[in-house]
Protein backbone atom coordinates (compact mmCIF):
# COMPACT_ATOMS: atom_id res chain seq x y z
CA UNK A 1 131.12 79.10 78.48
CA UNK A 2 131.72 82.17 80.31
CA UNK A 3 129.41 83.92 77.34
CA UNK A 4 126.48 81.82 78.45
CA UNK A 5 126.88 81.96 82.28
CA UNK A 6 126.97 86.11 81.74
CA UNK A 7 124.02 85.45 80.15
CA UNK A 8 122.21 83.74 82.30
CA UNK A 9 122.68 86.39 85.20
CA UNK A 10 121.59 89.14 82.94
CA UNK A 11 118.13 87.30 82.24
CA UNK A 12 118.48 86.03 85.88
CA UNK A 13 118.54 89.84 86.74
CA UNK A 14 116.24 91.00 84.36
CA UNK A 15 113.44 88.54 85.62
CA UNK A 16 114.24 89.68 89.77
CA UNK A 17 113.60 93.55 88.62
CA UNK A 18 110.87 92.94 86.54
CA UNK A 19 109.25 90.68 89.50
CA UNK A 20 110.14 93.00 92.18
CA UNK A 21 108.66 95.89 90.06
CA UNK A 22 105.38 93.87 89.34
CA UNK A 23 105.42 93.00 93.42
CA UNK A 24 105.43 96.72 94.31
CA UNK A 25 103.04 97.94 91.73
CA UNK A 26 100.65 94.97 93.50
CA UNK A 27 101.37 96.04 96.71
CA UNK A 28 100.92 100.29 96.53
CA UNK A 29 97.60 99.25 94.59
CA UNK A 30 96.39 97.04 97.54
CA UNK A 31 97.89 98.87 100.47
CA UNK A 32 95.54 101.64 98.79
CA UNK A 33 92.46 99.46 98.60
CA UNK A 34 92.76 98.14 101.83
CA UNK A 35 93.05 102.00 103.43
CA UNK A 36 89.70 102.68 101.49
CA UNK A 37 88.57 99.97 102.78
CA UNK A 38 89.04 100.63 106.62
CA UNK A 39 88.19 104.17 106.05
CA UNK A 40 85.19 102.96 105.21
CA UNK A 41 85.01 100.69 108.22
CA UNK A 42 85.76 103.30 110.57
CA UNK A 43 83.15 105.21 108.74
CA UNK A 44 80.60 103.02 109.02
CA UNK A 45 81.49 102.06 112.77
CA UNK A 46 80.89 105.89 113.96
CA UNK A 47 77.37 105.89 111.89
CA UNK A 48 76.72 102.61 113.71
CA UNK A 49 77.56 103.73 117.34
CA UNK A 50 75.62 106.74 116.99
């Protein structure tokens, strides 16, 4: 019984990292598409109010 409920946290566990890992790998690659992104928008606004 106790066997099986150990178990179950480690895979519990196991799952949480691996999501949380997945979440931040997500994340870092956005954040840095979303800076390119509105460095190109500021960019492009200083071409346009020239």
């Amino acid at each position: 019984m106790i066997k099986n409920f150990l178990l179950i946290c480690f895979f519990i566990t196991i799952c949480f990292f691996i999501n949380l890992i997945l979440y931040l790998i997500t994340w870092y690659l956005l954040g840095k598409k979303i800076k390119k992104f509105l460095d190109e928008c500021k960019d492009d606004f200083k071409l346009w109010r020239k």
